[in-house]
PDB file of N, CA and C in Angstrom:
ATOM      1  N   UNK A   1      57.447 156.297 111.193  1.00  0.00           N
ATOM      2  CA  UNK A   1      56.733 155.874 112.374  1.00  0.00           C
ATOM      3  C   UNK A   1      56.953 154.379 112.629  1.00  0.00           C
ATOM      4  N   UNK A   2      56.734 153.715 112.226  1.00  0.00           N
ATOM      5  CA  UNK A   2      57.167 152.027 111.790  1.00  0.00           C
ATOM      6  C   UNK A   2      58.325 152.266 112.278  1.00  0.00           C
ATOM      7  N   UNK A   3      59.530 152.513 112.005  1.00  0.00           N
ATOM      8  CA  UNK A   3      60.858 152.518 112.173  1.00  0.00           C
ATOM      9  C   UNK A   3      60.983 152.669 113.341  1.00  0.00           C
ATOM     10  N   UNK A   4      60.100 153.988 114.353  1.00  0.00           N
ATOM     11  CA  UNK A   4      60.270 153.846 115.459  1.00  0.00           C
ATOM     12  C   UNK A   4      59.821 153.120 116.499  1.00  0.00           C
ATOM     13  N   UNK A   5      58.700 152.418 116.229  1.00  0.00           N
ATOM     14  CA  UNK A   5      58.128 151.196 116.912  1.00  0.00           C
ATOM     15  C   UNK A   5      58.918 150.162 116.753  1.00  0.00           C
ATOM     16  N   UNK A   6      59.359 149.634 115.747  1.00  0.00           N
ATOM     17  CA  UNK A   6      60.527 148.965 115.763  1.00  0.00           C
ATOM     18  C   UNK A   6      61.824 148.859 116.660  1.00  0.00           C
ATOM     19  N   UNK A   7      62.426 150.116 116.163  1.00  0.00           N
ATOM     20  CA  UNK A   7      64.043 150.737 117.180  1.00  0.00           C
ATOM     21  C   UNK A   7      62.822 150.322 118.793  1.00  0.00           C
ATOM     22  N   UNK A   8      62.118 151.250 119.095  1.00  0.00           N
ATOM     23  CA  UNK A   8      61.327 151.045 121.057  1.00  0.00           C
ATOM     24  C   UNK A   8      61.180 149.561 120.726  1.00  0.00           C
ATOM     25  N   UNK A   9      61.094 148.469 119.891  1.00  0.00           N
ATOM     26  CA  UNK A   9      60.337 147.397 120.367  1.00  0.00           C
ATOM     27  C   UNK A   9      61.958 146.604 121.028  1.00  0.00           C
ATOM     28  N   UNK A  10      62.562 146.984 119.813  1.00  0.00           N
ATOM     29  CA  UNK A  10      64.333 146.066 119.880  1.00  0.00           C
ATOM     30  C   UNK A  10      64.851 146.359 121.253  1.00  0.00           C
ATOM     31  N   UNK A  11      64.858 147.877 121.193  1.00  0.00           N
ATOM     32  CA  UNK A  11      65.231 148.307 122.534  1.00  0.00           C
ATOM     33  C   UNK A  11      64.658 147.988 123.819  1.00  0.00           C
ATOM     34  N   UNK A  12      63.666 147.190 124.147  1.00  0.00           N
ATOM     35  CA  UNK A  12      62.646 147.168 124.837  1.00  0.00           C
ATOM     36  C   UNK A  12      63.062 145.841 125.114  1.00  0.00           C
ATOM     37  N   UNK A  13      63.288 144.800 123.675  1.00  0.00           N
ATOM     38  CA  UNK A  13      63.544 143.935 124.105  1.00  0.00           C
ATOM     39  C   UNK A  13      64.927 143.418 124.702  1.00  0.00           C
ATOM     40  N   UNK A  14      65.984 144.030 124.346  1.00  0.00           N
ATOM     41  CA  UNK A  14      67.645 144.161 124.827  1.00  0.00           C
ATOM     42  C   UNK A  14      67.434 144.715 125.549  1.00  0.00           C
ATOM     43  N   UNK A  15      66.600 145.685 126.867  1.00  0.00           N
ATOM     44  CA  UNK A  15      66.876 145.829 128.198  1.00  0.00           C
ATOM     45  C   UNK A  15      66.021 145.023 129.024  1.00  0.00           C
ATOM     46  N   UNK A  16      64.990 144.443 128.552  1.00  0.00           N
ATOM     47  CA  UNK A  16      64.631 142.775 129.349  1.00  0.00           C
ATOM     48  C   UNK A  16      65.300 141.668 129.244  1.00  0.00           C
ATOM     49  N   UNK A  17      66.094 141.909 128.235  1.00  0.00           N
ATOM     50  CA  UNK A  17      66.820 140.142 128.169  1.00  0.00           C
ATOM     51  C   UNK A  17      68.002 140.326 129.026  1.00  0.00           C
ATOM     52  N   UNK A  18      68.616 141.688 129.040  1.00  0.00           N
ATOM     53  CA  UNK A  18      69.923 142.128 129.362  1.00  0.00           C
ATOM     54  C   UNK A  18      69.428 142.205 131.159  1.00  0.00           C
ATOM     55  N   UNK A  19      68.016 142.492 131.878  1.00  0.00           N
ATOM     56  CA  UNK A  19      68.134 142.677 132.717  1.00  0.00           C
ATOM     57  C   UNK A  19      67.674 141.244 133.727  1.00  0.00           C
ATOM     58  N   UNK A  20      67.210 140.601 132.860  1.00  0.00           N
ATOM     59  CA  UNK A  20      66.402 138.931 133.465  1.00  0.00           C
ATOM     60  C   UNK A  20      67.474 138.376 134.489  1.00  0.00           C
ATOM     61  N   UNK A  21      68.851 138.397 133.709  1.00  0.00           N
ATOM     62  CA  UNK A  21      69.904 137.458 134.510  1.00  0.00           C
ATOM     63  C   UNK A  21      70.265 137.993 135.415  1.00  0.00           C
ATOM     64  N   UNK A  22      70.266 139.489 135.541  1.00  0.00           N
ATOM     65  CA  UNK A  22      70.488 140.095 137.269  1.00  0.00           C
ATOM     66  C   UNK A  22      69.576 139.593 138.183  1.00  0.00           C
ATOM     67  N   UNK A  23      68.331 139.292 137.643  1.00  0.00           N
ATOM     68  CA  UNK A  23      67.446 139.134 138.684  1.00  0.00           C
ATOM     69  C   UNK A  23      67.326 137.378 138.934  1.00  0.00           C
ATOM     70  N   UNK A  24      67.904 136.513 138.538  1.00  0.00           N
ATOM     71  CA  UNK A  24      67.653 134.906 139.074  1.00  0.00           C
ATOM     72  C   UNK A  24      68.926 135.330 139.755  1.00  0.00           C
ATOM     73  N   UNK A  25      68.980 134.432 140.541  1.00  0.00           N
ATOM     74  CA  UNK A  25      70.445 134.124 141.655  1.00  0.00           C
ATOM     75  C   UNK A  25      71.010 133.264 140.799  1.00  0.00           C
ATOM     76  N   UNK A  26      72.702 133.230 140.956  1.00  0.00           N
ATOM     77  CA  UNK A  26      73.577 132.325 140.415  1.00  0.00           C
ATOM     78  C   UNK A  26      73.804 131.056 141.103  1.00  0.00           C
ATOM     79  N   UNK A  27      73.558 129.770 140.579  1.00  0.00           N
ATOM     80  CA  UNK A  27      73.540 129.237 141.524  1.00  0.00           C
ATOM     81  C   UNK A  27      74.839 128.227 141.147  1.00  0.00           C
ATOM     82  N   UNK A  28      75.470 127.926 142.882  1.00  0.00           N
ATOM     83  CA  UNK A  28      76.816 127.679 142.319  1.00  0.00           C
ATOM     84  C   UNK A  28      76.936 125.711 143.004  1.00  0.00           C
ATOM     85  N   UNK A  29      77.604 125.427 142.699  1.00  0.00           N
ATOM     86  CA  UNK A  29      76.915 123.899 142.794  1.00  0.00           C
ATOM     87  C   UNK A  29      79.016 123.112 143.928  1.00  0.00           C
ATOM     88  N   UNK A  30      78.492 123.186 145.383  1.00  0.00           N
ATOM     89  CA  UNK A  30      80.154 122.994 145.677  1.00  0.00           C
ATOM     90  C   UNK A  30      80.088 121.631 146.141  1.00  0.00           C
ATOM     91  N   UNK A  31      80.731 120.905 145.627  1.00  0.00           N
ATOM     92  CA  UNK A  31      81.308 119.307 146.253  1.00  0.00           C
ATOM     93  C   UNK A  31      81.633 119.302 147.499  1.00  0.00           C
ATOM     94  N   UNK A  32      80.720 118.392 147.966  1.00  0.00           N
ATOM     95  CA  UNK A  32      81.939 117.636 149.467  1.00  0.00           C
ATOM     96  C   UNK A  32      81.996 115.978 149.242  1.00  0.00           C
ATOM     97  N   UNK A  33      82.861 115.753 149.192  1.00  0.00           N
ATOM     98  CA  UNK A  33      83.155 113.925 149.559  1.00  0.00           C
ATOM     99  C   UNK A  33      83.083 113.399 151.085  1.00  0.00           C
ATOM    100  N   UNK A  34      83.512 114.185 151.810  1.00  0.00           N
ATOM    101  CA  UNK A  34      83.618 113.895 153.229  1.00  0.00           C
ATOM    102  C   UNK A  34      82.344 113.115 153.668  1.00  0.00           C
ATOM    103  N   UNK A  35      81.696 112.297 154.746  1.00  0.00           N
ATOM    104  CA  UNK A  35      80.546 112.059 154.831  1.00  0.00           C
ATOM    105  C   UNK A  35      80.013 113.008 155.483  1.00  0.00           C
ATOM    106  N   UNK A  36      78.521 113.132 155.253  1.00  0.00           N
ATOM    107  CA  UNK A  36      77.737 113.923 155.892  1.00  0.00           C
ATOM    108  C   UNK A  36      77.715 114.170 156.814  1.00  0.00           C
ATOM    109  N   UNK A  37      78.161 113.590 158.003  1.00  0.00           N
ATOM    110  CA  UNK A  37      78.563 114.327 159.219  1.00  0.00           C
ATOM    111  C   UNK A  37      79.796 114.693 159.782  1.00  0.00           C
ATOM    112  N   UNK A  38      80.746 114.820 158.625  1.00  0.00           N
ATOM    113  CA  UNK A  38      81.884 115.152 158.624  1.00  0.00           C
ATOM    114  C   UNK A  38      81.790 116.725 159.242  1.00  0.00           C
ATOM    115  N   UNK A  39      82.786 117.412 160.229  1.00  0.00           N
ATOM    116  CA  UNK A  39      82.700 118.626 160.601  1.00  0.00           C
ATOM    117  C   UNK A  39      83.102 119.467 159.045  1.00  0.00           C
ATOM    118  N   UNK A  40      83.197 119.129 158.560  1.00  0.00           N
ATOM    119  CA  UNK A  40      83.219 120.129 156.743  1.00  0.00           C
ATOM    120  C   UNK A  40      82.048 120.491 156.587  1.00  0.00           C
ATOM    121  N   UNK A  41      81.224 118.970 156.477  1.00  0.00           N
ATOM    122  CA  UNK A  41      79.921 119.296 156.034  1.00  0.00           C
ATOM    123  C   UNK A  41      78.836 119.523 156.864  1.00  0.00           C
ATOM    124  N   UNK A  42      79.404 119.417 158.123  1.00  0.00           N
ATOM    125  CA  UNK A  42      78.199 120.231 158.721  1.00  0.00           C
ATOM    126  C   UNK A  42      78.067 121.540 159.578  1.00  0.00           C
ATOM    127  N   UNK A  43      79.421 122.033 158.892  1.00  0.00           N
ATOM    128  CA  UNK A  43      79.909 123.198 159.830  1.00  0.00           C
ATOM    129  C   UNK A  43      80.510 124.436 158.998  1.00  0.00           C
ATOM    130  N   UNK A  44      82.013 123.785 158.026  1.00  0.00           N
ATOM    131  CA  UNK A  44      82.425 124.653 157.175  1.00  0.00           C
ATOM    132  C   UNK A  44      82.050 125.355 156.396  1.00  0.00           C
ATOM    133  N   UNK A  45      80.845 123.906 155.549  1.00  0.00           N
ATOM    134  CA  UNK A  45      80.545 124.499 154.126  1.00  0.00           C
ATOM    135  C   UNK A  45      79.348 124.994 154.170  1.00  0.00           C
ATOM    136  N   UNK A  46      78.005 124.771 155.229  1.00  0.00           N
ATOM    137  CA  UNK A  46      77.283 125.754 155.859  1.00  0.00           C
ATOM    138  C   UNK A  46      77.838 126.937 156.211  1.00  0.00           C
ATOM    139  N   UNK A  47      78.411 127.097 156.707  1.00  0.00           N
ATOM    140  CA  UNK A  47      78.748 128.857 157.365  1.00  0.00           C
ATOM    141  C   UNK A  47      79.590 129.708 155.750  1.00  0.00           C
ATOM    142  N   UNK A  48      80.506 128.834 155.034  1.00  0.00           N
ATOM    143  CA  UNK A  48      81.004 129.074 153.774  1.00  0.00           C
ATOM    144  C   UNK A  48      79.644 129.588 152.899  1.00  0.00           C
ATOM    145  N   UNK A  49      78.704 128.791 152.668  1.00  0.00           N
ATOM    146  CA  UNK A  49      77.170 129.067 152.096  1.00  0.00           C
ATOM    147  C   UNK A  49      77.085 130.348 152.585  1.00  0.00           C
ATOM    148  N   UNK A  50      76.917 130.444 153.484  1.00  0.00           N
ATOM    149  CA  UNK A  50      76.222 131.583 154.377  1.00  0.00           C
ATOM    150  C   UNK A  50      76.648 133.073 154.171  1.00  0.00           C
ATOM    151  N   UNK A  51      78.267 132.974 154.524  1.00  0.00           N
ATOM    152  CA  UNK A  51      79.072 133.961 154.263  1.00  0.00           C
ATOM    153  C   UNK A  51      78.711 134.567 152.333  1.00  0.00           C
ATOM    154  N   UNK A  52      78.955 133.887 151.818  1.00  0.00           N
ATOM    155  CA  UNK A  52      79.011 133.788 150.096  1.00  0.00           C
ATOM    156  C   UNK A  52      77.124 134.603 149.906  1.00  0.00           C
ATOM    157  N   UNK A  53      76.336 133.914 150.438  1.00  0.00           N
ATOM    158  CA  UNK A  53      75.209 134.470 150.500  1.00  0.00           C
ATOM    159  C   UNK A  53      74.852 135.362 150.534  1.00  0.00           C
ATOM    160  N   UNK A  54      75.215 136.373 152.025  1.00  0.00           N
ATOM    161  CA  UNK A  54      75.161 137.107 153.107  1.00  0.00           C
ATOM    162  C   UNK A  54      76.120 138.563 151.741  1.00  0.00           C
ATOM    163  N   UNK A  55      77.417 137.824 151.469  1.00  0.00           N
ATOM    164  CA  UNK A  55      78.056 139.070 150.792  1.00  0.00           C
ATOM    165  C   UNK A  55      77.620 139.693 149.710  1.00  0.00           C
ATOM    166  N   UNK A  56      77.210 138.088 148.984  1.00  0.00           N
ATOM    167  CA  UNK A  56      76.392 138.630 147.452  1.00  0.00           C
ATOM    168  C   UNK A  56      75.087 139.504 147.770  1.00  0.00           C
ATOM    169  N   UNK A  57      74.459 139.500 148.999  1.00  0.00           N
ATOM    170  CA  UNK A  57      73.304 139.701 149.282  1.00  0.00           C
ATOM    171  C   UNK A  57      71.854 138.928 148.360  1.00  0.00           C
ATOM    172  N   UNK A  58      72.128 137.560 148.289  1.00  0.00           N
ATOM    173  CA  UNK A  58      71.675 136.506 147.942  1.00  0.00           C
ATOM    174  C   UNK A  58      71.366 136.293 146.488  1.00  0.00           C
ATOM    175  N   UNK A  59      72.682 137.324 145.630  1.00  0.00           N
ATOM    176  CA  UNK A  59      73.135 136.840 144.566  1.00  0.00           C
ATOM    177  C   UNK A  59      72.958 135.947 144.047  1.00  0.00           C
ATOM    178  N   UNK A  60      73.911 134.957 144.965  1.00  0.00           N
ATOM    179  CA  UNK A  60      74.512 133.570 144.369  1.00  0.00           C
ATOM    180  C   UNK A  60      74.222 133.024 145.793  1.00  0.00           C
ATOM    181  N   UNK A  61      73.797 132.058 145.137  1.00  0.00           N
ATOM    182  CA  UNK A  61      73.217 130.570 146.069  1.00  0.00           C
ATOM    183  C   UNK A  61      73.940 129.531 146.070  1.00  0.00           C
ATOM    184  N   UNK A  62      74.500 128.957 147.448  1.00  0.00           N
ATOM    185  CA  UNK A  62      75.217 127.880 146.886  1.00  0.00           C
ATOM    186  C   UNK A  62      74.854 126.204 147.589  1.00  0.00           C
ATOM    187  N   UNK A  63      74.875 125.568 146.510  1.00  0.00           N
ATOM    188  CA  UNK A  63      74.225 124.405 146.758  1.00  0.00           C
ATOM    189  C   UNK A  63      74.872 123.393 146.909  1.00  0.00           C
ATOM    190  N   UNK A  64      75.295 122.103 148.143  1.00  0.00           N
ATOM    191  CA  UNK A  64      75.902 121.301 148.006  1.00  0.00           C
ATOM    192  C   UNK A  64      75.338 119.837 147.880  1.00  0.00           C
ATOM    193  N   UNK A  65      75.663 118.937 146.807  1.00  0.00           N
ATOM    194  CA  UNK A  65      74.782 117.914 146.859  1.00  0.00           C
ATOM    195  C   UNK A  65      74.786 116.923 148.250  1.00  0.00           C
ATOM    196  N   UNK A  66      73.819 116.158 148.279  1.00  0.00           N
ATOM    197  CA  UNK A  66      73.722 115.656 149.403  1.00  0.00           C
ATOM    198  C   UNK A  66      74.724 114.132 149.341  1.00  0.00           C
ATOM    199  N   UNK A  67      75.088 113.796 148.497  1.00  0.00           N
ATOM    200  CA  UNK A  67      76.050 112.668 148.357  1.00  0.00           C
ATOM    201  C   UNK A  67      77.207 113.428 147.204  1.00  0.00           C
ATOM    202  N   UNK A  68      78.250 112.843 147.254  1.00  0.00           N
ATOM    203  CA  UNK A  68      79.716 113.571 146.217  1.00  0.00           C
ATOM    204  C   UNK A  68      79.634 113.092 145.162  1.00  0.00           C
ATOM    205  N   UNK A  69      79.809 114.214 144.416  1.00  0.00           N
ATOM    206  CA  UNK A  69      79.606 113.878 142.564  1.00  0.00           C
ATOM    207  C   UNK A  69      80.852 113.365 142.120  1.00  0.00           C
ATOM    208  N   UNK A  70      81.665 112.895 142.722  1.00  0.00           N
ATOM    209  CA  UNK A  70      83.202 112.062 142.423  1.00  0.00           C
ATOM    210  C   UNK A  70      83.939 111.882 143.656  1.00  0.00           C
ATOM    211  N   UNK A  71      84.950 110.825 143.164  1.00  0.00           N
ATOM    212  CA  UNK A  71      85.710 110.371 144.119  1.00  0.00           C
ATOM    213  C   UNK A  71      86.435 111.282 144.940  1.00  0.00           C
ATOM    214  N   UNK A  72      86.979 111.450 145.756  1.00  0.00           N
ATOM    215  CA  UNK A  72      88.219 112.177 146.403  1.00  0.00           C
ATOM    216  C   UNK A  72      89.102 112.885 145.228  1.00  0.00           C
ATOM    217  N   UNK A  73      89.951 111.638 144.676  1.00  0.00           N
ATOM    218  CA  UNK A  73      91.114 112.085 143.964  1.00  0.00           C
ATOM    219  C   UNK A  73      90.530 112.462 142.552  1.00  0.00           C
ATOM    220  N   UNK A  74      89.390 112.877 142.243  1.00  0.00           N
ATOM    221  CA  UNK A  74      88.485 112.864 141.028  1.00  0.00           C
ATOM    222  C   UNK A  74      87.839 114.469 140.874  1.00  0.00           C
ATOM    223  N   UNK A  75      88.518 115.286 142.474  1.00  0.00           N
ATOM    224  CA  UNK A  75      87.672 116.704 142.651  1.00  0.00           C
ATOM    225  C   UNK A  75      87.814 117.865 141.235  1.00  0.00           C
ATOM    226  N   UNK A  76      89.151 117.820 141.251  1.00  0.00           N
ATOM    227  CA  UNK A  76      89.544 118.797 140.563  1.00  0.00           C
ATOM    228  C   UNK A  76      89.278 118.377 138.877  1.00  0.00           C
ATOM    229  N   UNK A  77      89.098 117.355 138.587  1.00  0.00           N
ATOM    230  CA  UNK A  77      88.670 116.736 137.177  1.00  0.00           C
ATOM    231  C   UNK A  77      87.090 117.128 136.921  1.00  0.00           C
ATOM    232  N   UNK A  78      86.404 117.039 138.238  1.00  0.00           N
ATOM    233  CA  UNK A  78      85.030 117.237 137.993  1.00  0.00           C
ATOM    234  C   UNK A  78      84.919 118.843 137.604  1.00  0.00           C
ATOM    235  N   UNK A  79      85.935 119.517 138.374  1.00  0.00           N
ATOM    236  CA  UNK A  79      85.486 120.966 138.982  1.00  0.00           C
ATOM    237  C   UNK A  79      85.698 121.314 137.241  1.00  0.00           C
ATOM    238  N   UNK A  80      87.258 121.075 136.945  1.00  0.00           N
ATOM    239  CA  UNK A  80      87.851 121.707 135.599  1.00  0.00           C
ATOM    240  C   UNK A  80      86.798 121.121 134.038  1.00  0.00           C
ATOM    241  N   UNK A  81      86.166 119.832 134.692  1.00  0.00           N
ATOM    242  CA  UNK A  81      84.700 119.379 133.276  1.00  0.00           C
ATOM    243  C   UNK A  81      83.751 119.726 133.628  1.00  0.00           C
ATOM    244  N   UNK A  82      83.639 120.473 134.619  1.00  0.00           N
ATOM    245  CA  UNK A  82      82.149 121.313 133.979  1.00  0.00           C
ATOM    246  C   UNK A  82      81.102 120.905 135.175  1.00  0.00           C
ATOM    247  N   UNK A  83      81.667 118.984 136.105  1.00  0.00           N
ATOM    248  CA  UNK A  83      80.417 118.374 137.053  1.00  0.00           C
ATOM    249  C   UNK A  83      79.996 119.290 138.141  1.00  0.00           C
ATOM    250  N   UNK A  84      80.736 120.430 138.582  1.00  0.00           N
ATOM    251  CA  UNK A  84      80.695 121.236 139.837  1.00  0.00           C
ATOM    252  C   UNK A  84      81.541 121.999 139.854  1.00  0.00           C
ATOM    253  N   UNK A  85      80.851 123.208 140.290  1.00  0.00           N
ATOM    254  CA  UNK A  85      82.041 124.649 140.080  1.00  0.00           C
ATOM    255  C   UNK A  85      82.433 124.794 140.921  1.00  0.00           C
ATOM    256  N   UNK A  86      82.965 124.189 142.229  1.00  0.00           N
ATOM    257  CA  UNK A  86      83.722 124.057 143.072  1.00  0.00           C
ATOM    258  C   UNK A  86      84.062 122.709 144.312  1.00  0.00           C
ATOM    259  N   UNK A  87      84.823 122.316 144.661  1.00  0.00           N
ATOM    260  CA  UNK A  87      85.234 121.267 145.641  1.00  0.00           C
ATOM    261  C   UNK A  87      86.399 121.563 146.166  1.00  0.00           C
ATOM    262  N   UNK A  88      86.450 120.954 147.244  1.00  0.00           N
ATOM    263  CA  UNK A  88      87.322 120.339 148.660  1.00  0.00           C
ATOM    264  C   UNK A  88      88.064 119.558 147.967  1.00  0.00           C
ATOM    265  N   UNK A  89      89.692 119.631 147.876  1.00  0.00           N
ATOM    266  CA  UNK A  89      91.027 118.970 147.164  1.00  0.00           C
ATOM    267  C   UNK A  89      91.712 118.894 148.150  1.00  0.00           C
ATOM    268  N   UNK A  90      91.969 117.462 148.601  1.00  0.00           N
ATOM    269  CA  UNK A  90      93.333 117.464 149.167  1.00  0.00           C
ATOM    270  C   UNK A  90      94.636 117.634 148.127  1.00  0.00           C
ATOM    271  N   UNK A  91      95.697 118.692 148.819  1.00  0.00           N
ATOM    272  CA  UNK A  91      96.803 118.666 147.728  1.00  0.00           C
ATOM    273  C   UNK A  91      97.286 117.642 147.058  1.00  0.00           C
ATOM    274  N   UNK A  92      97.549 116.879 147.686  1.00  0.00           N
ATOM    275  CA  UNK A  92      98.312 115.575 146.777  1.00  0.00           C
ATOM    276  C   UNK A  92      97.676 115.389 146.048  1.00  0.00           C
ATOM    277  N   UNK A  93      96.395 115.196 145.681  1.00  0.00           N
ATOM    278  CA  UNK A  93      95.997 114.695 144.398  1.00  0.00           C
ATOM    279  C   UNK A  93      95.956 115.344 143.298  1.00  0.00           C
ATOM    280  N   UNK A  94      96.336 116.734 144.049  1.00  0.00           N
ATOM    281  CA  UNK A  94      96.668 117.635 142.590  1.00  0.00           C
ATOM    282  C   UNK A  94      97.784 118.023 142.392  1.00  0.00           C
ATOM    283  N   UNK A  95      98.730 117.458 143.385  1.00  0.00           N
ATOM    284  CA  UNK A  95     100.328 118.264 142.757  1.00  0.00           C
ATOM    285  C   UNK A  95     101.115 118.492 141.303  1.00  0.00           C
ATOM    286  N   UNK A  96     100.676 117.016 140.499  1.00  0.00           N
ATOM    287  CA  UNK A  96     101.316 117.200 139.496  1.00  0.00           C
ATOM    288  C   UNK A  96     100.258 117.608 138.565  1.00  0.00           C
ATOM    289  N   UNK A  97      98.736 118.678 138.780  1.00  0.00           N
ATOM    290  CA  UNK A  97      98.276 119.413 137.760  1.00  0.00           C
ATOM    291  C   UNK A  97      98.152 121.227 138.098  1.00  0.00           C
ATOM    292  N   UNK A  98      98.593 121.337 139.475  1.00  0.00           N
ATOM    293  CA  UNK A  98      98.560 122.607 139.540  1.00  0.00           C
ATOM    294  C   UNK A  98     100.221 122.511 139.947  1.00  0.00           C
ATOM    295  N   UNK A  99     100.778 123.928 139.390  1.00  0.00           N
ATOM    296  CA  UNK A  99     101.776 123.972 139.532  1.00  0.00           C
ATOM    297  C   UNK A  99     102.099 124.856 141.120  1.00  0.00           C
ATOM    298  N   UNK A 100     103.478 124.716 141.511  1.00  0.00           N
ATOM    299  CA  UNK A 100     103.279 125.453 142.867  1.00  0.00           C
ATOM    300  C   UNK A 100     102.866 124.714 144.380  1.00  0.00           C
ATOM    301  N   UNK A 101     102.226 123.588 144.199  1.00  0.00           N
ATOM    302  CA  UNK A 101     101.765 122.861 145.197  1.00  0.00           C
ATOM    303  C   UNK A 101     102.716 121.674 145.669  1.00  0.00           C
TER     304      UNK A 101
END
């Protein structure tokens, strides 16, 4: 009897832990450098939000800070360490780390 209160408690607890993270939204964090009233940022990456939103069916949330977490030529350094899981790259500054460009 013990044994089985045990096995229901474990089990009980591995389908709440396993089910918690479906239920917060992912939230995804996207760079703009441009200034704030740049048509990017007040047009693209709104309706981009939206779309991403709209598909996940509000999955994933996406959040852009209100000032840029790095320089221009600094996007893809932030994106690949971890500062923001996504940004706006002009090519040149990445030609010689992505190949193909």
């Amino acid at each position: 009897m013990n044994f089985k209160v045990t096995t229901g408690a474990l089990a009980l607890a591995l389908l709440s832990g396993l089910s918690a993270p479906t239920l917060a939204a992912e939230r995804i964090i996207f760079n703009c450098f441009f200034p704030a009233k740049h048509y990017v940022c007040t047009q693209f990456l709104p309706e981009l939000k939206n779309r991403i939103e709209t598909a996940t069916e509000g999955r994933v949330k996406v959040n852009t800070p209100p000032k840029s977490l790095s320089a221009p030529p600094d996007q893809y350094d932030g994106v690949v360490g971890g500062v923001m899981d996504g940004a706006l790259q002009f090519n040149a500054f990445i030609a010689n780390q992505v190949p193909g460009i």
